[in-house]
N, C-alpha and C. Protein backbone atom coordinates (compact mmCIF):
# COMPACT_ATOMS: atom_id res chain seq x y z
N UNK A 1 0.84 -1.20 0.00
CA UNK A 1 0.00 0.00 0.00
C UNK A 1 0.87 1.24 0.00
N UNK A 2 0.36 2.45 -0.81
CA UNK A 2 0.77 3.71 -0.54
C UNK A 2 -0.33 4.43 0.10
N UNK A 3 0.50 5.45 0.60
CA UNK A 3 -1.09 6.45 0.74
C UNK A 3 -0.94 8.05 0.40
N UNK A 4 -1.94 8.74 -0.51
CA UNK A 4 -1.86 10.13 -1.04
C UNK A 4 -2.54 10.73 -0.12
N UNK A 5 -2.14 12.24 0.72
CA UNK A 5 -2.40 12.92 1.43
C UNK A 5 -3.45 13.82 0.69
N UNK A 6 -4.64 13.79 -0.06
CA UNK A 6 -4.69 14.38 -0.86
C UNK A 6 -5.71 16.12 -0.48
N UNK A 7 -5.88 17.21 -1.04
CA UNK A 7 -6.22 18.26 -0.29
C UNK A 7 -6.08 18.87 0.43
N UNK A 8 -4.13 19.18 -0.39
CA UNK A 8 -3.06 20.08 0.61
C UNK A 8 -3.33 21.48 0.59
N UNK A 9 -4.22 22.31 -0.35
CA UNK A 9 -4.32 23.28 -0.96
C UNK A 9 -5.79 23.84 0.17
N UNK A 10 -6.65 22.93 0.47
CA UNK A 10 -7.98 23.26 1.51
C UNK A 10 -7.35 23.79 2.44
N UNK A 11 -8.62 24.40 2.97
CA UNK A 11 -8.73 24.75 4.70
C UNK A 11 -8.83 23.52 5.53
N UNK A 12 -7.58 24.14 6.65
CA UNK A 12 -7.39 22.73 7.83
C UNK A 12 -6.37 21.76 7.12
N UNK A 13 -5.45 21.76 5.91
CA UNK A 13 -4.99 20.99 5.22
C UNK A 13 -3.79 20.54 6.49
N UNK A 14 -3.22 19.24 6.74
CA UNK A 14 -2.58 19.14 7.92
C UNK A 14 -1.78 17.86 7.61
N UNK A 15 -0.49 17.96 7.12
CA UNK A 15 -0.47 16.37 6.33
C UNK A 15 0.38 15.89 7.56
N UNK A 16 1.38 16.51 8.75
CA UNK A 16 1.75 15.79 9.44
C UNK A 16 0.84 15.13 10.24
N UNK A 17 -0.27 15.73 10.58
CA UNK A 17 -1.44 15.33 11.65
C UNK A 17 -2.10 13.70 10.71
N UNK A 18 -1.98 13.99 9.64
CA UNK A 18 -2.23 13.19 8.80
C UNK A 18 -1.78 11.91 8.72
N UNK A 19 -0.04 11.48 8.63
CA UNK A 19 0.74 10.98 8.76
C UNK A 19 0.36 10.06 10.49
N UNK A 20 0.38 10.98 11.41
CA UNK A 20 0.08 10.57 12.85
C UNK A 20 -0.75 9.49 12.56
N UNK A 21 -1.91 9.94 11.85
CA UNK A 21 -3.60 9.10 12.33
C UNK A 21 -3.17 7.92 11.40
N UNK A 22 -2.53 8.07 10.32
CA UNK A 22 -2.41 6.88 9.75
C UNK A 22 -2.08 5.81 10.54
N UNK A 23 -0.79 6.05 11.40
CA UNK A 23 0.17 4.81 12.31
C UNK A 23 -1.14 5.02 13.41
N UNK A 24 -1.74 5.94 13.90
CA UNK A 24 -2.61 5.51 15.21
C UNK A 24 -3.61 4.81 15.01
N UNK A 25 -4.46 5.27 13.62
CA UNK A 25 -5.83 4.29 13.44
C UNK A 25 -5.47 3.03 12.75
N UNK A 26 -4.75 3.27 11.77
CA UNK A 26 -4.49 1.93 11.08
C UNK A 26 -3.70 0.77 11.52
N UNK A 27 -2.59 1.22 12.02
CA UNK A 27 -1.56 0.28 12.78
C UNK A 27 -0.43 0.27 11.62
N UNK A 28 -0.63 1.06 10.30
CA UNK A 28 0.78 0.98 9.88
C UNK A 28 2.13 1.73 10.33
N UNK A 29 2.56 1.68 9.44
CA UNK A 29 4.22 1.99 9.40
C UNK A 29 4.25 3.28 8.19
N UNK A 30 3.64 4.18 8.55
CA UNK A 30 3.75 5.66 7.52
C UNK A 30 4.94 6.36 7.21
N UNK A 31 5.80 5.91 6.39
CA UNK A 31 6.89 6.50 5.79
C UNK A 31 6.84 7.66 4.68
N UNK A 32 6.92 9.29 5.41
CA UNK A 32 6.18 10.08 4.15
C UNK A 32 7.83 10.08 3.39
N UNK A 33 7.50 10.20 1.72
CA UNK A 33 8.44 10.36 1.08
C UNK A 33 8.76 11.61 0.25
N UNK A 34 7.59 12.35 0.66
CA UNK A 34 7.54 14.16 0.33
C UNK A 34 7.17 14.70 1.20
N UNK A 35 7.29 15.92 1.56
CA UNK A 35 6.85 16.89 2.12
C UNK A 35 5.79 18.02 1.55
N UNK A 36 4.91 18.32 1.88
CA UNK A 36 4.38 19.32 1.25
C UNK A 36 5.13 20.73 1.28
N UNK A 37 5.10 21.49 0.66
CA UNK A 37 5.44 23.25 0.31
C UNK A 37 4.34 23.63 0.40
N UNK A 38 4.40 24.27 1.64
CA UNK A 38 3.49 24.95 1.84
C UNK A 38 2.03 24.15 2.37
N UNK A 39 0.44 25.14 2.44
CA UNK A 39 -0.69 24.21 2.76
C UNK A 39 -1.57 25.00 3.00
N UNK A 40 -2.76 24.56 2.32
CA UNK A 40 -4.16 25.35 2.87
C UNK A 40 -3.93 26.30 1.31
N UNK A 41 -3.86 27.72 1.53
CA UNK A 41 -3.92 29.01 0.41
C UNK A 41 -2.80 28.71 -0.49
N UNK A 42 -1.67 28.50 0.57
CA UNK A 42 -0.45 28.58 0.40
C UNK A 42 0.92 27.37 0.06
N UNK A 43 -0.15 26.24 -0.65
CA UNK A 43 0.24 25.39 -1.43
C UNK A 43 0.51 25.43 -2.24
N UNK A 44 2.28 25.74 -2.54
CA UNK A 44 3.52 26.03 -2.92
C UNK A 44 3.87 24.28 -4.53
N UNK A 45 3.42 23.46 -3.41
CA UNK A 45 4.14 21.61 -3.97
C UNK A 45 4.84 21.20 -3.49
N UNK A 46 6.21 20.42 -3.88
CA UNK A 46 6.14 19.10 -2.75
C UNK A 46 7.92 19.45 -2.56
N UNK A 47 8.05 18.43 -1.88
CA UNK A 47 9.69 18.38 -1.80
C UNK A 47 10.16 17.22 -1.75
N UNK A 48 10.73 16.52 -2.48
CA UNK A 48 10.93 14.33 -2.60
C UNK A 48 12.46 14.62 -1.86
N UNK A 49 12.13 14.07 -0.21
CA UNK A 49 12.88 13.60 0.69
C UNK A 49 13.58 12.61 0.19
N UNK A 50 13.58 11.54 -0.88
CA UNK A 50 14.89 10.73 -1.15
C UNK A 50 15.84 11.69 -2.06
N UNK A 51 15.78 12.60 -2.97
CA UNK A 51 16.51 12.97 -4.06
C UNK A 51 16.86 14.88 -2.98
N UNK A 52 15.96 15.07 -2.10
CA UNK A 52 16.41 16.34 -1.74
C UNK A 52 15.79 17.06 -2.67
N UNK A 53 14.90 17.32 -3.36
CA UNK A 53 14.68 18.08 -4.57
C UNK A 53 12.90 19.39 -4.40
N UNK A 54 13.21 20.20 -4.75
CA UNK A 54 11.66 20.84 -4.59
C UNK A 54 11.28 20.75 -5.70
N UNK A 55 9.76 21.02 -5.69
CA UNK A 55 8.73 20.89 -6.88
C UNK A 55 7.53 21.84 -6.95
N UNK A 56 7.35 23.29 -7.92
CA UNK A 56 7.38 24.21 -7.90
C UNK A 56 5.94 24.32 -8.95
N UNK A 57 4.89 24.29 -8.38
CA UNK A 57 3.40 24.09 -9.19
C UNK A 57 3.02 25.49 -9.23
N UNK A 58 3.05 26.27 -10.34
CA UNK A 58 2.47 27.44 -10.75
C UNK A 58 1.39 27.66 -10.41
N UNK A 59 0.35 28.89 -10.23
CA UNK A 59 -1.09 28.61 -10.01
C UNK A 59 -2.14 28.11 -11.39
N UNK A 60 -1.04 28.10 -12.60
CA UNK A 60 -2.60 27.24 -13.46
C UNK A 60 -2.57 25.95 -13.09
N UNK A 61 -3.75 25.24 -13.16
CA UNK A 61 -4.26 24.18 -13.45
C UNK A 61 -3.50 23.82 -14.14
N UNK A 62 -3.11 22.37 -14.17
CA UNK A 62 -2.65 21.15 -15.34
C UNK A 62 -0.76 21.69 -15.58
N UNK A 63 -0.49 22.54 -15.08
CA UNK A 63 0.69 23.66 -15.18
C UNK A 63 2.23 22.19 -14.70
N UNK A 64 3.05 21.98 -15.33
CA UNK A 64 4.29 21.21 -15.41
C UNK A 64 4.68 21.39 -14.26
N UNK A 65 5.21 20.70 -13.05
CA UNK A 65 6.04 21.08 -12.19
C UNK A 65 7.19 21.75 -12.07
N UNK A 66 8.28 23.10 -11.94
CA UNK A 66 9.35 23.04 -11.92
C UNK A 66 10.26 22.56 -10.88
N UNK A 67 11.42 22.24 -11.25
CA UNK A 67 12.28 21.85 -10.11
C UNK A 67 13.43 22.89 -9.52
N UNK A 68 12.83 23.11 -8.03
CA UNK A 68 14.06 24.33 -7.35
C UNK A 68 14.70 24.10 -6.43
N UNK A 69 15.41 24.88 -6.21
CA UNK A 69 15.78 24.79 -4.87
C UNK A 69 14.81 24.73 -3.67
N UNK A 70 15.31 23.68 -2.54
CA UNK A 70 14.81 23.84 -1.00
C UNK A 70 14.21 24.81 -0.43
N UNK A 71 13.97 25.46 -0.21
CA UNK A 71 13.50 26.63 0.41
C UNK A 71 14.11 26.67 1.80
N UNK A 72 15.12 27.71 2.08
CA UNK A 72 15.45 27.84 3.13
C UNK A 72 14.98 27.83 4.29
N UNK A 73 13.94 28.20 4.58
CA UNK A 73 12.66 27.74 5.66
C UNK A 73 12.65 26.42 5.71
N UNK A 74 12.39 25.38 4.92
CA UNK A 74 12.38 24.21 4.82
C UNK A 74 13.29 23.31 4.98
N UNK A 75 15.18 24.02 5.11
CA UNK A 75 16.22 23.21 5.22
C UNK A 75 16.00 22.20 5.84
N UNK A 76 15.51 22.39 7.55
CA UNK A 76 16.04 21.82 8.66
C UNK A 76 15.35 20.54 8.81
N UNK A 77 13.74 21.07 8.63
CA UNK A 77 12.54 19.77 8.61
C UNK A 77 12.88 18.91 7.45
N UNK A 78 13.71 19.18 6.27
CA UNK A 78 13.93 18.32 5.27
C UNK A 78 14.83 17.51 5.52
N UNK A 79 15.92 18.06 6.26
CA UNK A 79 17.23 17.03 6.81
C UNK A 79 16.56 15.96 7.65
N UNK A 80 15.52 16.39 8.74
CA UNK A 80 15.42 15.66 9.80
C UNK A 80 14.60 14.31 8.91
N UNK A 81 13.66 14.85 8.23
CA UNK A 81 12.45 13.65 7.60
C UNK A 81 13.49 13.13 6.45
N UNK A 82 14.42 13.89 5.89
CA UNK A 82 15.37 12.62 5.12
C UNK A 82 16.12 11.52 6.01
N UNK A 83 16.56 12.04 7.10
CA UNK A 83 17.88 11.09 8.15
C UNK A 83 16.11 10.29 8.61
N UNK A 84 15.12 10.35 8.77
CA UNK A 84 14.47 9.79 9.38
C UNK A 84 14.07 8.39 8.51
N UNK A 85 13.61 9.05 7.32
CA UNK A 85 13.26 7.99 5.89
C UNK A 85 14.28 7.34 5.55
N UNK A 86 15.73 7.39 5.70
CA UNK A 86 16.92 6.60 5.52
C UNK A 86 16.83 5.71 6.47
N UNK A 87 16.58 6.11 7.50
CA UNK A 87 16.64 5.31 8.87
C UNK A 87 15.49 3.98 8.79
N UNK A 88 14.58 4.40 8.67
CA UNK A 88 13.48 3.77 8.54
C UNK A 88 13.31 2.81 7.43
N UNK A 89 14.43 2.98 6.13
CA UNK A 89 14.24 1.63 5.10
C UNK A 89 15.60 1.19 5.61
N UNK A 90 16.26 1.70 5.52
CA UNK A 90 17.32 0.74 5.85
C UNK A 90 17.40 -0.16 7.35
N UNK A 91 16.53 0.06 8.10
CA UNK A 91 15.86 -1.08 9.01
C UNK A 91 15.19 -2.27 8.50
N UNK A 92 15.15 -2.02 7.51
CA UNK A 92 14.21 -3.34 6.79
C UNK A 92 15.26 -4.05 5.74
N UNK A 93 16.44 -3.88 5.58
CA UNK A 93 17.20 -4.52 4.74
C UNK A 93 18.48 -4.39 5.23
N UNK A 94 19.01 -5.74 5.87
CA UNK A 94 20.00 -6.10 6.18
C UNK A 94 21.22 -5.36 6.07
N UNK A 95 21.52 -5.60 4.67
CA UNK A 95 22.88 -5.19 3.71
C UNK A 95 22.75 -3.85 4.05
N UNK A 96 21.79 -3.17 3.90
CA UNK A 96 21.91 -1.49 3.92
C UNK A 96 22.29 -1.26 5.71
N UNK A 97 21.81 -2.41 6.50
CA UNK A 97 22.01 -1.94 7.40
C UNK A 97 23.11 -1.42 7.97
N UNK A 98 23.90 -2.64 7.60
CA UNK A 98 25.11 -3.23 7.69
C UNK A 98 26.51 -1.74 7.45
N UNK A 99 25.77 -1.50 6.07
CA UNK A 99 26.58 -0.23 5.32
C UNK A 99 26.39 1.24 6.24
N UNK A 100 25.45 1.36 6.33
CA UNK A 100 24.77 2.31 7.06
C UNK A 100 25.29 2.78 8.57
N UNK A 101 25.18 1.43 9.07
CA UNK A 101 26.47 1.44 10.53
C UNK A 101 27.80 1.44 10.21
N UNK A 102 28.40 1.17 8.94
CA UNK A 102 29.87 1.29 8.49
C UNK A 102 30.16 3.02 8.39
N UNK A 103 29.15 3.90 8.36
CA UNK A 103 29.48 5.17 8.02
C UNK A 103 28.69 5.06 6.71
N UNK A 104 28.35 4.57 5.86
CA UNK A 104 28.50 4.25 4.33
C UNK A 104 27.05 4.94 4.23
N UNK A 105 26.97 6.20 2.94
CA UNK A 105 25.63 6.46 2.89
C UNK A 105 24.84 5.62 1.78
N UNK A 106 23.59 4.94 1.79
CA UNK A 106 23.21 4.20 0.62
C UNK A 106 22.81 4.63 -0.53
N UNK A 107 22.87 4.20 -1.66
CA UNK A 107 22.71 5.58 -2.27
C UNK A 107 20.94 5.54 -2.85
N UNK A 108 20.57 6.07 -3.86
CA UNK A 108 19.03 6.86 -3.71
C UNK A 108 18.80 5.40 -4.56
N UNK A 109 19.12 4.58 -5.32
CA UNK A 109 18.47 3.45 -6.56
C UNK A 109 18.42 2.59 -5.06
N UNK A 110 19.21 2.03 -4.18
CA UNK A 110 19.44 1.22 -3.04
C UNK A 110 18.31 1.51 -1.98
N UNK A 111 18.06 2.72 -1.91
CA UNK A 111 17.07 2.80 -0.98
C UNK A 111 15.68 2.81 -1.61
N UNK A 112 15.88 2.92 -2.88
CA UNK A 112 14.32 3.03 -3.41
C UNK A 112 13.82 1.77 -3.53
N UNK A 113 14.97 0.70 -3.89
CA UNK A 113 14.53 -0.74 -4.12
C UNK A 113 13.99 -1.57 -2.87
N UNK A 114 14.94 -1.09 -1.93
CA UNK A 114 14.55 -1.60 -0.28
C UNK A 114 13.19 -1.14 -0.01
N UNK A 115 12.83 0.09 -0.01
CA UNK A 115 11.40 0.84 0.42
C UNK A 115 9.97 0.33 -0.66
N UNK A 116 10.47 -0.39 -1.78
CA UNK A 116 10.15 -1.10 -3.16
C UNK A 116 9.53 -1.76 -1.88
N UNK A 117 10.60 -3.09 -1.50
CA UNK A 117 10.85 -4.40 -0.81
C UNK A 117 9.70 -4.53 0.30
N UNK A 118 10.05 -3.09 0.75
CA UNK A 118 9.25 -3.39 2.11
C UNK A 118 7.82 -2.79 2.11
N UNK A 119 7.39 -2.37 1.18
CA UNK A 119 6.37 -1.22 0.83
C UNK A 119 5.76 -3.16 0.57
N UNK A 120 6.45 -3.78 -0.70
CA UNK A 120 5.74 -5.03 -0.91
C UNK A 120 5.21 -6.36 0.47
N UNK A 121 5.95 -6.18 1.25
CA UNK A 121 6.00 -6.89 2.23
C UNK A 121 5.13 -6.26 3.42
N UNK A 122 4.36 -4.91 2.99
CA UNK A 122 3.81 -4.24 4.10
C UNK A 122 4.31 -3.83 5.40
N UNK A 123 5.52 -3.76 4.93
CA UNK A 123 6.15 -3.40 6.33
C UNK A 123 6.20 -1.82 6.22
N UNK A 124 5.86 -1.02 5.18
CA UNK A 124 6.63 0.27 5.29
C UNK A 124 5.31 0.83 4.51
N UNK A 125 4.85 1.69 4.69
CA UNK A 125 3.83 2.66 3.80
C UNK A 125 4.33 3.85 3.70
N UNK A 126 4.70 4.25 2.23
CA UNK A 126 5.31 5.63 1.55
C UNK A 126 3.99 6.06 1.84
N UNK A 127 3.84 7.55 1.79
CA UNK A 127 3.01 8.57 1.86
C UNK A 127 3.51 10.15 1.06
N UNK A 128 2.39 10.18 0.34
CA UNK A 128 2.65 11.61 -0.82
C UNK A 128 1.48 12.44 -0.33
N UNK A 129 1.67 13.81 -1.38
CA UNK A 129 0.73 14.21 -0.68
C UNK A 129 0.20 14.81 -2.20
N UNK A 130 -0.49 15.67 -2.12
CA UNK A 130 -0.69 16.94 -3.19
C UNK A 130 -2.38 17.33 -3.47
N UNK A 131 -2.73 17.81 -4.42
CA UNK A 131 -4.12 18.38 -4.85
C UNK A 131 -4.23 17.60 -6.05
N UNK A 132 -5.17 16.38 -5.78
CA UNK A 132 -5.97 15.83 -7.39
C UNK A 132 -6.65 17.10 -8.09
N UNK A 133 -7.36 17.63 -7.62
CA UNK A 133 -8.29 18.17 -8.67
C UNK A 133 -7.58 19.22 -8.96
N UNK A 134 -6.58 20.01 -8.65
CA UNK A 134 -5.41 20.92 -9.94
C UNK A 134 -4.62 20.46 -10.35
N UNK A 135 -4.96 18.72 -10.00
CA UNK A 135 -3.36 18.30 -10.27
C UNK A 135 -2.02 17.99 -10.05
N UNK A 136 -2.31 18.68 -8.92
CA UNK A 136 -0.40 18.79 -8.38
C UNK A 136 0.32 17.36 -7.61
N UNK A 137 1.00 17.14 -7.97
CA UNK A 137 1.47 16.03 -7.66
C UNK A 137 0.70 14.37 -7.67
N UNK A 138 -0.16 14.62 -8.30
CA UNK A 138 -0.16 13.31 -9.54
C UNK A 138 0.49 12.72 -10.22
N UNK A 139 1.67 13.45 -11.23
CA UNK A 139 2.56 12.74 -11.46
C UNK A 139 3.39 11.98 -11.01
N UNK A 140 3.74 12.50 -9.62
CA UNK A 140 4.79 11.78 -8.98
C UNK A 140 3.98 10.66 -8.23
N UNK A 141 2.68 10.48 -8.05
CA UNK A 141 1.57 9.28 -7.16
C UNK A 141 2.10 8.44 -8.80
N UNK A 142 1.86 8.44 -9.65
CA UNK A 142 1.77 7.29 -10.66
C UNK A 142 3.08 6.93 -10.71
N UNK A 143 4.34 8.07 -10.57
CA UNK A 143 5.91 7.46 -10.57
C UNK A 143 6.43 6.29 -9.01
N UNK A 144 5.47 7.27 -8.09
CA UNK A 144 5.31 5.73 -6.86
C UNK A 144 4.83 4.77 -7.31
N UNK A 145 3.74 4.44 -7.95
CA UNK A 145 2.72 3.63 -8.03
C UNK A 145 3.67 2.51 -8.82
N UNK A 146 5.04 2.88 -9.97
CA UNK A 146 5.50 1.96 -11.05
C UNK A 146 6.69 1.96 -9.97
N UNK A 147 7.57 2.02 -8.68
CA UNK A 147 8.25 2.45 -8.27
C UNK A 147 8.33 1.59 -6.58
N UNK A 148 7.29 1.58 -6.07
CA UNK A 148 6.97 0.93 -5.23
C UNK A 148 5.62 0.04 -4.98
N UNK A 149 4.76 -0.09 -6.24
CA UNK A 149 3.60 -1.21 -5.90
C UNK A 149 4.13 -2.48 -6.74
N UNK A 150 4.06 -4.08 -6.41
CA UNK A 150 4.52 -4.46 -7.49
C UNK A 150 3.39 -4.76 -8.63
N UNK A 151 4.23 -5.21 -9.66
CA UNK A 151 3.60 -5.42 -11.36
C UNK A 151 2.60 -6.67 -10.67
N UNK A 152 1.85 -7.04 -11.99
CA UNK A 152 0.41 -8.04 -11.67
C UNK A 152 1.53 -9.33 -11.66
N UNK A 153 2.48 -9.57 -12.16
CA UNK A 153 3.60 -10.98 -12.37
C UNK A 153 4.29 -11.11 -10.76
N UNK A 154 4.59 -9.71 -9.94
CA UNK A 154 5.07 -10.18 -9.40
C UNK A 154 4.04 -10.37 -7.52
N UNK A 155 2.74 -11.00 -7.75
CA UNK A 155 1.71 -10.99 -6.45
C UNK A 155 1.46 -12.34 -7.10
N UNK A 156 1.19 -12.88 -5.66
CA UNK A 156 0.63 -14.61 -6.28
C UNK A 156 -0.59 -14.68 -7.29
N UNK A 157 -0.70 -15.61 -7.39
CA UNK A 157 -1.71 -15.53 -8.51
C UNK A 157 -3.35 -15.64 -7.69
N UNK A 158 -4.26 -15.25 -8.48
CA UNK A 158 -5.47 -15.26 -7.98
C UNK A 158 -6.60 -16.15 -7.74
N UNK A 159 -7.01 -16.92 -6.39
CA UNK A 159 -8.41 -17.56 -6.88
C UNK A 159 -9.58 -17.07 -6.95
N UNK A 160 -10.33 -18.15 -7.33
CA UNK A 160 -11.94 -17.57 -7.46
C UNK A 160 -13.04 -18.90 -7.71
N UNK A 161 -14.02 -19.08 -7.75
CA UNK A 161 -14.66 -19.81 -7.96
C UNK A 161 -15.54 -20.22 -8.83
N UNK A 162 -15.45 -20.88 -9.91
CA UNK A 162 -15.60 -21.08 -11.24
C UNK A 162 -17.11 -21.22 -11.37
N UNK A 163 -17.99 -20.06 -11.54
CA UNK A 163 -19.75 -20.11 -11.51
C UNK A 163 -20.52 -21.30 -11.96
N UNK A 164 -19.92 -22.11 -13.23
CA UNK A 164 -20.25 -23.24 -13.82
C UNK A 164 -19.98 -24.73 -12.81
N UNK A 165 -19.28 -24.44 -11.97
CA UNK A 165 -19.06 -25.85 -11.60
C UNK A 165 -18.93 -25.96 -10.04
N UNK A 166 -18.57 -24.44 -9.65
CA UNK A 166 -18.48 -24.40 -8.17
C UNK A 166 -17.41 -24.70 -7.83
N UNK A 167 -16.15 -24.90 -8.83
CA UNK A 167 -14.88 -25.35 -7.88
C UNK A 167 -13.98 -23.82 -7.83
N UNK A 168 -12.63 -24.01 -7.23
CA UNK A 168 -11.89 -23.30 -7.23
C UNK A 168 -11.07 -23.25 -8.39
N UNK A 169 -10.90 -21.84 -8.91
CA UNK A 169 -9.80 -21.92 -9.94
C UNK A 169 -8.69 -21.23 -9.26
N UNK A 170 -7.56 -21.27 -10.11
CA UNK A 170 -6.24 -20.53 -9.58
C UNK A 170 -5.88 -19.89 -11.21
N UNK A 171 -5.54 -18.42 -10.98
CA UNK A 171 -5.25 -17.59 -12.38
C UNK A 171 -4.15 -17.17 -12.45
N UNK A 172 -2.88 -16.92 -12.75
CA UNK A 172 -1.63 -16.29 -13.17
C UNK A 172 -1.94 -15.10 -13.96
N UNK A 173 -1.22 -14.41 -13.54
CA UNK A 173 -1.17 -13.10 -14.68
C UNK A 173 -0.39 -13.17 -15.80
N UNK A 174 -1.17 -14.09 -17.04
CA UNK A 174 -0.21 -14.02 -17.89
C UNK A 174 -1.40 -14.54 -18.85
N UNK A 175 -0.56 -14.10 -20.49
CA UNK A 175 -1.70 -14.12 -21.41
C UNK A 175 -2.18 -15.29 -21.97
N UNK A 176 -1.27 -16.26 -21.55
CA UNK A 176 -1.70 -17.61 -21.94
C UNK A 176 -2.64 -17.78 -21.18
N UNK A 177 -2.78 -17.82 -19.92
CA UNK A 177 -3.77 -18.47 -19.13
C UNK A 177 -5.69 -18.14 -19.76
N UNK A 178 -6.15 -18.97 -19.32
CA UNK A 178 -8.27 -18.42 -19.66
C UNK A 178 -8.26 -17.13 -19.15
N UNK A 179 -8.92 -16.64 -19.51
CA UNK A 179 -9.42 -15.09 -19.62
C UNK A 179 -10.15 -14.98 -17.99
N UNK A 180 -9.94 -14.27 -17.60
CA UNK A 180 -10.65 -14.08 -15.84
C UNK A 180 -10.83 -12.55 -15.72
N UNK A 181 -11.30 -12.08 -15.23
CA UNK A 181 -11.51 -10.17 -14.65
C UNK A 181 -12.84 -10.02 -14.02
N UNK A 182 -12.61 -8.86 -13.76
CA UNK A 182 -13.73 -8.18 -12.72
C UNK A 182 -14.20 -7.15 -13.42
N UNK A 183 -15.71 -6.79 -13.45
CA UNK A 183 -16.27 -5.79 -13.70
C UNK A 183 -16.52 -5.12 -13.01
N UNK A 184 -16.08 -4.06 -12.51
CA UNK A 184 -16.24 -3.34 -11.33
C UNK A 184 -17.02 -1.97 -11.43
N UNK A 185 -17.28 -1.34 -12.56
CA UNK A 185 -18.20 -0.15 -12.37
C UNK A 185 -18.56 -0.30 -13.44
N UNK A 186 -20.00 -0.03 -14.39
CA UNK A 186 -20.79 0.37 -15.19
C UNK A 186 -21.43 1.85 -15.51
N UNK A 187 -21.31 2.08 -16.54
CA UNK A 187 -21.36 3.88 -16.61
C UNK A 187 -22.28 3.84 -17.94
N UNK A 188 -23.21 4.59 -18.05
CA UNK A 188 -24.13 4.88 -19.49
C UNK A 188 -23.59 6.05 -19.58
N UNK A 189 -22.85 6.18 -21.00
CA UNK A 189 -22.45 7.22 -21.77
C UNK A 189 -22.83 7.55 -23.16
N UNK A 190 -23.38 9.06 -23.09
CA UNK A 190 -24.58 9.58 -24.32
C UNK A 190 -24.45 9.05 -25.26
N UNK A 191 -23.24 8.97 -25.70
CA UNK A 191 -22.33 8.65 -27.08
C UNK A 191 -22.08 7.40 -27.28
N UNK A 192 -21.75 6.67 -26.42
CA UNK A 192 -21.54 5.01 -26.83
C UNK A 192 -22.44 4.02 -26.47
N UNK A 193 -23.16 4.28 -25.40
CA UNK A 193 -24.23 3.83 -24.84
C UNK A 193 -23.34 3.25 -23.09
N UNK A 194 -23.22 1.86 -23.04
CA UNK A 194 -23.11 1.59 -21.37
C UNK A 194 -21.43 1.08 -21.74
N UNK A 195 -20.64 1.62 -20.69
CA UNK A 195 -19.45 1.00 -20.62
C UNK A 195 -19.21 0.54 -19.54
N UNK A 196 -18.32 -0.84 -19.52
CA UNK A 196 -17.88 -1.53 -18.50
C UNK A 196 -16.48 -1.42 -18.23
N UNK A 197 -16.62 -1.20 -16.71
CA UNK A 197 -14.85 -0.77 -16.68
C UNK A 197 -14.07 -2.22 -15.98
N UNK A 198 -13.18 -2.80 -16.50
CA UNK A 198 -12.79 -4.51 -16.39
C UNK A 198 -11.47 -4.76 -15.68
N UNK A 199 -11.17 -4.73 -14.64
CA UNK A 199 -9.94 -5.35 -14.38
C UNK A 199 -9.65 -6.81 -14.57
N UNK A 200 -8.59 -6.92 -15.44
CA UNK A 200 -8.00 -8.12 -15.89
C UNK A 200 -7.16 -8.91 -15.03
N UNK A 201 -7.38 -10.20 -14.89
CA UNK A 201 -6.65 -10.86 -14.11
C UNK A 201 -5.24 -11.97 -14.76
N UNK A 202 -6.15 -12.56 -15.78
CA UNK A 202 -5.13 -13.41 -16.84
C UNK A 202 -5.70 -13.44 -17.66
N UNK A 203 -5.19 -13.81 -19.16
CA UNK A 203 -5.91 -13.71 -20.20
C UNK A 203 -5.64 -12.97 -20.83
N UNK A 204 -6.53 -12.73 -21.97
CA UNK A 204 -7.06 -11.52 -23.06
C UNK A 204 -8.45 -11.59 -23.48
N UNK A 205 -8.80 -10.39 -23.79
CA UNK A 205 -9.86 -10.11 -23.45
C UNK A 205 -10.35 -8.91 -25.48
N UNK A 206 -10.79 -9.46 -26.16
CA UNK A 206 -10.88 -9.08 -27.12
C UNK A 206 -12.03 -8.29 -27.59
């Protein structure tokens, strides 16, 4: 699992308070991997605690991110939540540990694969934040999403229970296998008439 902080830009916007309730109500392990810039009026965009880097959302809509400098206001809380997010994957992987107590800093592909590792294993939940509906930091939720969720090849494969016969099947994600999916929402649209929206499990689907 990840989780998007999303409606940094509202009133009351509060992503550390945010972060808190996650580990208190849920019982995870909330590892944020940005920071917001700014919050509420004054939602600035983000800052990616592994690379050190700011991200600079203009006020249009749909508007490219630029990349700047830190914001000096922001030095100190960025050091602390980076030494914290280093700390926190490299607890979950041995080798880094190992390096890590040598003096040795790991470097950013090493820690992304570990936080990969453990994000898969549920031990660690990344947390982003930003505004869906202008947009802002969406891009970087879909660069987590290919980055730390794994691909359909690499989660066991799926059962289900075969309507015709009542037994159990077992599905692989792969295109050889019988065709399997879920229909999960139905929509009537003016123009085409009803569409079905299908998650695929194995198969093809023509």
């Amino acid at each position: 699992r990840i989780c998007f902080v999303n409606k940094m830009d509202r009133a009351g916007a509060d992503f550390f308070r945010t972060v808190e309730m996650i580990g208190d109500r849920l019982k995870a392990r909330p590892v944020p991997v940005q920071l917001p810039w700014g919050s509420e009026g004054d939602f600035q965009g983000l800052i990616d605690l592994l690379e050190e880097k700011a991200w600079y959302y203009s006020g249009e809509r749909d508007s490219e991110p630029e990349e700047r400098h830190i914001p000096d206001n922001y030095a100190n809380v960025v050091k602390l939540y980076h030494e914290q997010l280093v700390e926190r994957i490299v607890e979950t992987d041995d080798a880094l540990m190992e390096k890590y107590l040598e003096g040795q800093q790991p470097t950013i592909p090493e820690l992304r694969e570990a936080l990969r590792l453990a994000t898969i294993a549920n031990t660690l939940v990344p947390v982003l934040c930003g505004s869906a509906l202008r947009n802002r930091g969406v891009q970087h939720l879909l660069t987590a999403i290919t980055q730390y969720l794994p691909a359909p090849n690499e989660v066991p494969p799926v059962t289900g229970i075969d309507p015709r016969s009542g037994e159990e099947r077992v599905r692989a994600a792969r295109d050889e296998e019988p065709f399997s999916g879920l229909a999960f929402k139905i929509v009537a649209d003016p123009y085409v008439g009803r569409l079905a929206y299908i998650r695929i499990y194995s198969g093809k689907l023509n």
